[in-house]
N, C-alpha and C. Protein backbone atom coordinates (compact mmCIF):
# COMPACT_ATOMS: atom_id res chain seq x y z
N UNK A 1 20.03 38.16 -39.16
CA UNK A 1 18.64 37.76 -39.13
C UNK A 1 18.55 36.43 -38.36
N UNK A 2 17.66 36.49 -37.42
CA UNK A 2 17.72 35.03 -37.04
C UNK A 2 16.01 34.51 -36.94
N UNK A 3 15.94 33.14 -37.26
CA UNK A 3 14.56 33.16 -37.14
C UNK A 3 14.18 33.20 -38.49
N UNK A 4 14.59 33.64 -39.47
CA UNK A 4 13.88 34.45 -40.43
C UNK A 4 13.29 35.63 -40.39
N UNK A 5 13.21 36.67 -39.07
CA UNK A 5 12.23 37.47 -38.87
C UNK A 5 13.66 38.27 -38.93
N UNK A 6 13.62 39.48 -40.07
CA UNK A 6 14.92 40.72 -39.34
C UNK A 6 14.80 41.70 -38.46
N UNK A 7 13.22 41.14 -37.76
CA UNK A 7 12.28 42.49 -36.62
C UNK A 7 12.94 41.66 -35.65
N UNK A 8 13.51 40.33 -35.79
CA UNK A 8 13.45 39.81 -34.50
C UNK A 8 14.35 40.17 -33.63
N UNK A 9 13.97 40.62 -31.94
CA UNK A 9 14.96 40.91 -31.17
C UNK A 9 14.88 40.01 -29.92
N UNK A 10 15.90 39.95 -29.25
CA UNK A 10 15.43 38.87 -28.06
C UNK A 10 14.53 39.13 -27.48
N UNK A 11 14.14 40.75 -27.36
CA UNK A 11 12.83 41.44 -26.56
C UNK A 11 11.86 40.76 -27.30
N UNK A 12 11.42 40.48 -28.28
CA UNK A 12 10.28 39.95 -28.88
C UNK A 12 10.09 38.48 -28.64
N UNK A 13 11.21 37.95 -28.13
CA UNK A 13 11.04 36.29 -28.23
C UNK A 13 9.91 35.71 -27.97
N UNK A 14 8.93 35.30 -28.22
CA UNK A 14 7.88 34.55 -27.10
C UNK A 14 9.10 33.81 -25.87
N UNK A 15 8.05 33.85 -24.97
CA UNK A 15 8.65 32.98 -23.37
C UNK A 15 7.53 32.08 -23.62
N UNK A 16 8.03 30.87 -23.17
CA UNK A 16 7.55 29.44 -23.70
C UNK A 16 7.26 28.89 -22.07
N UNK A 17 8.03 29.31 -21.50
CA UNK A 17 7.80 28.66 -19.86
C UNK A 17 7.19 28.83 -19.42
N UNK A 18 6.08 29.59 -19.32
CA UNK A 18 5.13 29.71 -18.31
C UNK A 18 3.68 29.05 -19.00
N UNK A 19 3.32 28.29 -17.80
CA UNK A 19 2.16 27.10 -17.95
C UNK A 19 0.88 27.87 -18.36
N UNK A 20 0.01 27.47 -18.74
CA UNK A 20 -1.51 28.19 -18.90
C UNK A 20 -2.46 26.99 -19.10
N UNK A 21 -3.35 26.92 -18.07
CA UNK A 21 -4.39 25.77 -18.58
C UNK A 21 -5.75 26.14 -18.39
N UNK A 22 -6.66 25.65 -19.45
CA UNK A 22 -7.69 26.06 -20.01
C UNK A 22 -8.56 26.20 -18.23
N UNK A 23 -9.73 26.92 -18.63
CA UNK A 23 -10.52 27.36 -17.64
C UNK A 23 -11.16 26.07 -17.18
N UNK A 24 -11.87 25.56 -17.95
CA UNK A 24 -11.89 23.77 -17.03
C UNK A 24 -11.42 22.87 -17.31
N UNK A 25 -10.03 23.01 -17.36
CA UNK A 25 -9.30 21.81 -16.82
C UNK A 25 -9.17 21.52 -15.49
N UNK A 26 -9.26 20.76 -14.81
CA UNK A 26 -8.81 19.96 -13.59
C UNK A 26 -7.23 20.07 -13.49
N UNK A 27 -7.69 20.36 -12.28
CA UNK A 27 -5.61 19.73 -11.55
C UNK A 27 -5.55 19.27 -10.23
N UNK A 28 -5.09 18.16 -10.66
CA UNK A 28 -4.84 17.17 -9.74
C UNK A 28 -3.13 17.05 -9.51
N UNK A 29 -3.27 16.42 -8.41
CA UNK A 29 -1.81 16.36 -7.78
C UNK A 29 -1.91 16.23 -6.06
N UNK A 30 -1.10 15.76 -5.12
CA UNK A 30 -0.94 16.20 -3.73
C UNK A 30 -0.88 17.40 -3.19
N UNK A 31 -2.05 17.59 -2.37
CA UNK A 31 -2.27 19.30 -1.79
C UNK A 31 -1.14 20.09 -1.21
N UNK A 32 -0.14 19.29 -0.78
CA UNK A 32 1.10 20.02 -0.14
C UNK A 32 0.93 21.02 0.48
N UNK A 33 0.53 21.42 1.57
CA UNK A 33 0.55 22.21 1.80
C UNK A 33 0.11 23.39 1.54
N UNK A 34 -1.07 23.38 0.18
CA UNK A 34 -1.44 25.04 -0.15
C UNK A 34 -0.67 24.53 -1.66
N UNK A 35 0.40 23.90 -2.07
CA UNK A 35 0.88 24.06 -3.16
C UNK A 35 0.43 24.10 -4.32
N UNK A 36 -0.28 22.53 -4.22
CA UNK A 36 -1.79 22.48 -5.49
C UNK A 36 -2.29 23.22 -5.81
N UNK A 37 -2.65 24.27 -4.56
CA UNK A 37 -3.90 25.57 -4.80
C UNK A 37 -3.00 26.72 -5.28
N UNK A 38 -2.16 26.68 -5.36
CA UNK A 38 -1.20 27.93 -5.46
C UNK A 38 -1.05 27.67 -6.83
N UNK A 39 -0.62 26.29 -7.24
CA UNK A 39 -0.24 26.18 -8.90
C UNK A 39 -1.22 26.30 -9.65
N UNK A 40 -2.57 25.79 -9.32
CA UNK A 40 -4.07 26.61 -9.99
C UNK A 40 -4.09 27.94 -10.10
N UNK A 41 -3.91 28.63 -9.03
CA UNK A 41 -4.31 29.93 -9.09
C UNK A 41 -3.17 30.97 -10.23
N UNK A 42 -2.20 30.29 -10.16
CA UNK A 42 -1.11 30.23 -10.86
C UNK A 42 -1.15 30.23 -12.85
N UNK A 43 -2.13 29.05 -12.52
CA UNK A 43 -1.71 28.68 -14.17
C UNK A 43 -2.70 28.09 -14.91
N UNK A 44 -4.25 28.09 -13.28
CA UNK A 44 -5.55 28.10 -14.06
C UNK A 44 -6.32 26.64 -14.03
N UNK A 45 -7.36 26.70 -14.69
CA UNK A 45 -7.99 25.13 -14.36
C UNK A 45 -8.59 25.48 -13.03
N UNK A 46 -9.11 24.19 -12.67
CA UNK A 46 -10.09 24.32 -11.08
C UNK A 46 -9.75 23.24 -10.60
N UNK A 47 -9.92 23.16 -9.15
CA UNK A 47 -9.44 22.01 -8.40
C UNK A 47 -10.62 21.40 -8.56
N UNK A 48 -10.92 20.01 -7.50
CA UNK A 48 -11.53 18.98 -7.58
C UNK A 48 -12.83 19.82 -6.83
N UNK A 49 -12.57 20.48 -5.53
CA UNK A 49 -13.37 20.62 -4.45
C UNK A 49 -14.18 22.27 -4.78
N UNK A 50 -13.26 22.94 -6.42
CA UNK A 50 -14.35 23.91 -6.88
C UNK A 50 -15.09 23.74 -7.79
N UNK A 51 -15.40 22.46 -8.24
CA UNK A 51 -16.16 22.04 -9.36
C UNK A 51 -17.53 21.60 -8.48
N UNK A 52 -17.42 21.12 -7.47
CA UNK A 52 -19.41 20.97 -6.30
C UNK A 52 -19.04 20.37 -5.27
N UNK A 53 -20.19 20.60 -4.31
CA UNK A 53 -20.41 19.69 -3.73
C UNK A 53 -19.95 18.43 -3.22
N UNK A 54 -19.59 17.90 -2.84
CA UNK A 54 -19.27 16.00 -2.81
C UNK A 54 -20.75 15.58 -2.40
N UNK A 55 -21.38 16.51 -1.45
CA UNK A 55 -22.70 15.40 -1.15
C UNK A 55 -23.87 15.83 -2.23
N UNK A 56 -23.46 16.81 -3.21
CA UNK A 56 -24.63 17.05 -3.76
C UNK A 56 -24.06 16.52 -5.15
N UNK A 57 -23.24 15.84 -5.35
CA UNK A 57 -23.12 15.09 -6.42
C UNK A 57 -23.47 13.55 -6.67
N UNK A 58 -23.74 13.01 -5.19
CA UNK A 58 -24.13 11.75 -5.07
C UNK A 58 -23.22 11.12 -5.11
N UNK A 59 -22.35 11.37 -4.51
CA UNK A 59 -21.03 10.50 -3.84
C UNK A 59 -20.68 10.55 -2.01
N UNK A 60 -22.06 11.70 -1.74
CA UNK A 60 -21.81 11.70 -0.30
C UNK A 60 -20.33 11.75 0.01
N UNK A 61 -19.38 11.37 1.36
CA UNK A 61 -17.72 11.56 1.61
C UNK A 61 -17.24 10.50 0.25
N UNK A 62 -17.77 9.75 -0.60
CA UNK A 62 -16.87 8.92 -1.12
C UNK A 62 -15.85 10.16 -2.47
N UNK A 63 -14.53 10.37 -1.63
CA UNK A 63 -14.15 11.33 -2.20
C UNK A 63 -13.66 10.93 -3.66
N UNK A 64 -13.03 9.79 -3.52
CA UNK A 64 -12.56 9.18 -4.76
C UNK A 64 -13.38 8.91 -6.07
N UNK A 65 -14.52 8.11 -5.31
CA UNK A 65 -15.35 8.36 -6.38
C UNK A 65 -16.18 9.59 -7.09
N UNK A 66 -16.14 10.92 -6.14
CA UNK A 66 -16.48 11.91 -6.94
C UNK A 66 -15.07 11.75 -7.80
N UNK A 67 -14.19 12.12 -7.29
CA UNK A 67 -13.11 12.21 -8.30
C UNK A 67 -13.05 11.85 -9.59
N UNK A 68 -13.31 10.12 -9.39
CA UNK A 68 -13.23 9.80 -10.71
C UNK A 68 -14.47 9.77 -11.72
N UNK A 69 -15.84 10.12 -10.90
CA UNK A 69 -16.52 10.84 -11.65
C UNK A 69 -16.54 11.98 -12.02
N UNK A 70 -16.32 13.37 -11.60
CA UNK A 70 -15.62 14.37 -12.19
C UNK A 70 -14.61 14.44 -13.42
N UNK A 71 -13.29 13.19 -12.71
CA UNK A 71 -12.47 13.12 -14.02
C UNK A 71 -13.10 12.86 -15.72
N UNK A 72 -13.99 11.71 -15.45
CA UNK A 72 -14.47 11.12 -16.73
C UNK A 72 -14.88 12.27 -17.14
N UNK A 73 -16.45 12.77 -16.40
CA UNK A 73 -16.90 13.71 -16.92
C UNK A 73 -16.31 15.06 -17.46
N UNK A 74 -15.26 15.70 -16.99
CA UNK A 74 -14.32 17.07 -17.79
C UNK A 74 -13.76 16.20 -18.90
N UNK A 75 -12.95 15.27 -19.04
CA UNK A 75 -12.61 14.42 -20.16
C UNK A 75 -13.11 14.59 -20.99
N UNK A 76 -14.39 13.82 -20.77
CA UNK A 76 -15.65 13.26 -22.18
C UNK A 76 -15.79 15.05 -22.71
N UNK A 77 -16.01 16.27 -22.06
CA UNK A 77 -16.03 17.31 -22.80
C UNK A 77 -15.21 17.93 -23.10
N UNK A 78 -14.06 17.65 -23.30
CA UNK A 78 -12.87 17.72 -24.05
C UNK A 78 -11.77 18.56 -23.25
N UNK A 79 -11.86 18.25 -22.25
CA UNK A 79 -11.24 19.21 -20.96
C UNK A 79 -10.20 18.25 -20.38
N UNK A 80 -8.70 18.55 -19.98
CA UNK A 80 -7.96 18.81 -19.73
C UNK A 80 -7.65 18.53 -18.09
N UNK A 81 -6.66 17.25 -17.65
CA UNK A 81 -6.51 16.80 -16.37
C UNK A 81 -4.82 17.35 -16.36
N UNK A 82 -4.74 18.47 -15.44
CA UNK A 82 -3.47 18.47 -15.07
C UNK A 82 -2.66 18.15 -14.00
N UNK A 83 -1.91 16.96 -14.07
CA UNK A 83 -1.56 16.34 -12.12
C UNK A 83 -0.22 16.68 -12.25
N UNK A 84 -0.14 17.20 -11.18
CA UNK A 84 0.91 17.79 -10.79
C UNK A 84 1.94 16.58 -10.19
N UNK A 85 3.18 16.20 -10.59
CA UNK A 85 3.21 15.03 -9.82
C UNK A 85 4.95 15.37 -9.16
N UNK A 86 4.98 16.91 -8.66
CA UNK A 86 6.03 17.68 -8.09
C UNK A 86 6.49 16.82 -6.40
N UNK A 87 5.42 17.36 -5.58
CA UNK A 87 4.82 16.56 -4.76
C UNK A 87 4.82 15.16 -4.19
N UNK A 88 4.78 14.18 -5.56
CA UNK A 88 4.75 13.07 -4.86
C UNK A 88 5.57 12.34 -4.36
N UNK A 89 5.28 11.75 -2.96
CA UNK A 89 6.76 10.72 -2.26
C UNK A 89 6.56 9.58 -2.77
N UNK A 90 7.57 8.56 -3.14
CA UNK A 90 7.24 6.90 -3.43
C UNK A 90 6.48 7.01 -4.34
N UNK A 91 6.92 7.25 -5.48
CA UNK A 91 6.00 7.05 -6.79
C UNK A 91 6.25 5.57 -6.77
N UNK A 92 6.79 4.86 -7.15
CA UNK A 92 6.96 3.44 -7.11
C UNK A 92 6.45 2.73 -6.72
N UNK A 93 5.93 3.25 -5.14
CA UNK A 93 5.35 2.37 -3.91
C UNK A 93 3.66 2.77 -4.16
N UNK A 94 3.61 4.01 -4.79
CA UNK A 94 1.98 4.75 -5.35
C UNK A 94 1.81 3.32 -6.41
N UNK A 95 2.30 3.34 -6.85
CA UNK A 95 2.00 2.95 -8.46
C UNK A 95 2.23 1.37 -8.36
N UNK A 96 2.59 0.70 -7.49
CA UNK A 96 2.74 -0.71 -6.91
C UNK A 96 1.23 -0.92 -5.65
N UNK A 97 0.74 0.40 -5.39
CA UNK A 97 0.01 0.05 -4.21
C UNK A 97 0.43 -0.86 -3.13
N UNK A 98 1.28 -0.26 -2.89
CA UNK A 98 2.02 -0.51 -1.55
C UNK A 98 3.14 0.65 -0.88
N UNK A 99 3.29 0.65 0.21
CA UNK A 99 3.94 1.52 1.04
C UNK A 99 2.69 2.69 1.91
N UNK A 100 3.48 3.83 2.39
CA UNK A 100 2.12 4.34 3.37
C UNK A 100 1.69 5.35 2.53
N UNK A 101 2.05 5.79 1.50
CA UNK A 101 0.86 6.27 0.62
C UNK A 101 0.27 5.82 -0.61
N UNK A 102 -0.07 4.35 -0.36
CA UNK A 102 -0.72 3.82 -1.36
C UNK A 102 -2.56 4.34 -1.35
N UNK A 103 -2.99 4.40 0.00
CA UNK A 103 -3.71 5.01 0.36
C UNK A 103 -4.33 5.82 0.15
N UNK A 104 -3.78 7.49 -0.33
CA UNK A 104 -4.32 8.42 -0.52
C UNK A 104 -4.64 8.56 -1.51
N UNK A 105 -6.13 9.44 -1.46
CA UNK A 105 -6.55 9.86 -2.60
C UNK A 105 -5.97 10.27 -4.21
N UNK A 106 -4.99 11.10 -3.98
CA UNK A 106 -4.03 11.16 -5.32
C UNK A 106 -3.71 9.94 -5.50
N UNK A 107 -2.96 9.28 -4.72
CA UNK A 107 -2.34 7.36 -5.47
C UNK A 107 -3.76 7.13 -6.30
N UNK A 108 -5.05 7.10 -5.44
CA UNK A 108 -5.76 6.06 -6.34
C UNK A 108 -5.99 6.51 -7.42
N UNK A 109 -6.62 8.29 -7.43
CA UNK A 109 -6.45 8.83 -8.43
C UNK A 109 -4.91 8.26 -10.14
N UNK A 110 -4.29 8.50 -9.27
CA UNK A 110 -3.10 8.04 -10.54
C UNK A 110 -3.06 7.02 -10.81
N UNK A 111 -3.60 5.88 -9.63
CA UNK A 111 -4.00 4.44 -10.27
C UNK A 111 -4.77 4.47 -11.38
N UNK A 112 -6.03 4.60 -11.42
CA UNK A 112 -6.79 5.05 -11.70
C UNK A 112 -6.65 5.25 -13.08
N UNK A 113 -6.30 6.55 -13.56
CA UNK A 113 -5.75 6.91 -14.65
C UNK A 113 -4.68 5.87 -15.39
N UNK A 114 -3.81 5.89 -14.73
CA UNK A 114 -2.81 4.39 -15.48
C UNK A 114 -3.79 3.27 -15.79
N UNK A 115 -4.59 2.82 -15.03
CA UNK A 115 -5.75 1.52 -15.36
C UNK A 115 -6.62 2.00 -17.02
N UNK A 116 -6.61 3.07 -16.90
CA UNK A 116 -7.46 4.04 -18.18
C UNK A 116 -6.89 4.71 -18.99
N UNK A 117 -5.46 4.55 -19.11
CA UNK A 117 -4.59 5.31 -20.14
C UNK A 117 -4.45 4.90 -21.35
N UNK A 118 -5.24 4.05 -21.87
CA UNK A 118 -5.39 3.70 -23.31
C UNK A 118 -6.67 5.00 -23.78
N UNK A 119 -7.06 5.08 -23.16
CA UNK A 119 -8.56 5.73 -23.08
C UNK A 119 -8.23 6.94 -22.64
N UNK A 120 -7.36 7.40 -21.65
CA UNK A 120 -7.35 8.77 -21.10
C UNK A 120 -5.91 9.22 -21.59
N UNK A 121 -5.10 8.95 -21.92
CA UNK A 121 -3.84 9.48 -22.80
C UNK A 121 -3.83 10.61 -23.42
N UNK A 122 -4.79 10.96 -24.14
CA UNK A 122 -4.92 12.52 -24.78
C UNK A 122 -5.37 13.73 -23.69
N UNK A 123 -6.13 13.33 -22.55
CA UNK A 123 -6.42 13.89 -21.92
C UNK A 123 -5.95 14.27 -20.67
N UNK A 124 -5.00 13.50 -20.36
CA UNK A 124 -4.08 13.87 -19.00
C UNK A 124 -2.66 14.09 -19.46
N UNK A 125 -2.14 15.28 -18.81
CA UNK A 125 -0.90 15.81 -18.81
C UNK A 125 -0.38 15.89 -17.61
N UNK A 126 1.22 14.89 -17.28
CA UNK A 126 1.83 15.24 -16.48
C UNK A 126 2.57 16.12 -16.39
N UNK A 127 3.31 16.68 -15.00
CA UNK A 127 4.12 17.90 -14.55
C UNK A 127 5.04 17.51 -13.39
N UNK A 128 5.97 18.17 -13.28
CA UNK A 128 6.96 17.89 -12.27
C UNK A 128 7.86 19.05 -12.30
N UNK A 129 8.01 19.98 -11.50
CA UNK A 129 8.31 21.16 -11.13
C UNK A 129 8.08 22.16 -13.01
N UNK A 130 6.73 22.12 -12.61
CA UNK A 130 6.56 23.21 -14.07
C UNK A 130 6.73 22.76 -15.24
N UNK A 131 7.06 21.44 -15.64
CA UNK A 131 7.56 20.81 -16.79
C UNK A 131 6.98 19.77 -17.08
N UNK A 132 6.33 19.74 -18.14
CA UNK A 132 5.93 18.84 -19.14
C UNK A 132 6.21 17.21 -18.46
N UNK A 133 5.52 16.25 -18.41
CA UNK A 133 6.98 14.91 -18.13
C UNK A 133 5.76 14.03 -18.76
N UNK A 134 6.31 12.76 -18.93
CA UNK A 134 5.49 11.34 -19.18
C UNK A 134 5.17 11.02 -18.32
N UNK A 135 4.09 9.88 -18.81
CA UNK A 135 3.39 9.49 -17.72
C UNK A 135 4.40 8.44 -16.59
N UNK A 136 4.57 8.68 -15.64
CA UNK A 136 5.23 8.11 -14.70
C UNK A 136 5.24 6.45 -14.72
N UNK A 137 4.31 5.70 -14.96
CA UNK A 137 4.67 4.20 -15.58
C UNK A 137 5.17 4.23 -16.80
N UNK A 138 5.43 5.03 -17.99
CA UNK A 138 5.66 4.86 -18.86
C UNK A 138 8.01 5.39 -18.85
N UNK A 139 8.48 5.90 -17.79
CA UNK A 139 9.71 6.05 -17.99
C UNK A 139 10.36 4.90 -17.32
């Protein structure tokens, strides 16, 4: 018997590995190439750019700031930020704001969030090839 269950067979095991995230959660991360969009379509949630508009949200191109209005707002309704952080080059140099992708949209994004992680901690989950991880200032 293992488990306690004497039905149990390895055929029955639950599989624990494969990701699933709620229908509006967000996922964030570096587009790579199609990768971002691939791990949504993958494992669910909506990107940034299928939730509206940018000019009809009243952020016009300011992409960041839709962002981080979007972010708050899925948050505050109890929804689920998943960043993918597989992808990223120079986390160090992201998270120092400095080097040549201090710049991009994801850095500020993850700035961002680290500036608000007393506050956003329950609500953002990191990832790094499919796996669970801490928040990247915190190892």
């Amino acid at each position: 018997m293992i488990n306690g269950d004497e039905n149990f067979t390895p055929e029955s095991e639950p599989v624990f590995d494969e990701l699933k995230f709620g229908e509006n959660d967000l996922t964030y991360g570096p587009k790579a190439g199609g990768a971002l969009r691939a791990w949504q379509i993958k494992y669910g949630g909506k990107l940034l750019e299928d939730v509206s508009d940018a000019f009809y949200d009243g952020f016009g191109g300011d992409w960041i700031g839709r962002s981080i209005h979007q972010l708050e707002r899925f948050t505050a309704r109890g929804n689920k930020i998943r960043f993918d952080l597989t992808y990223m080059a120079d986390l160090d140099g992201v998270l120092n704001n400095i080097g040549k992708y201090a710049e991009m949209i994801t850095s500020q994004e993850l700035r961002y969030i680290r500036s608000n992680w007393k506050r956003l901690n329950k609500c953002v989950i990191f990832y790094k090839n499919n796996k669970e991880v801490p928040a990247p200032w915190l190892n």
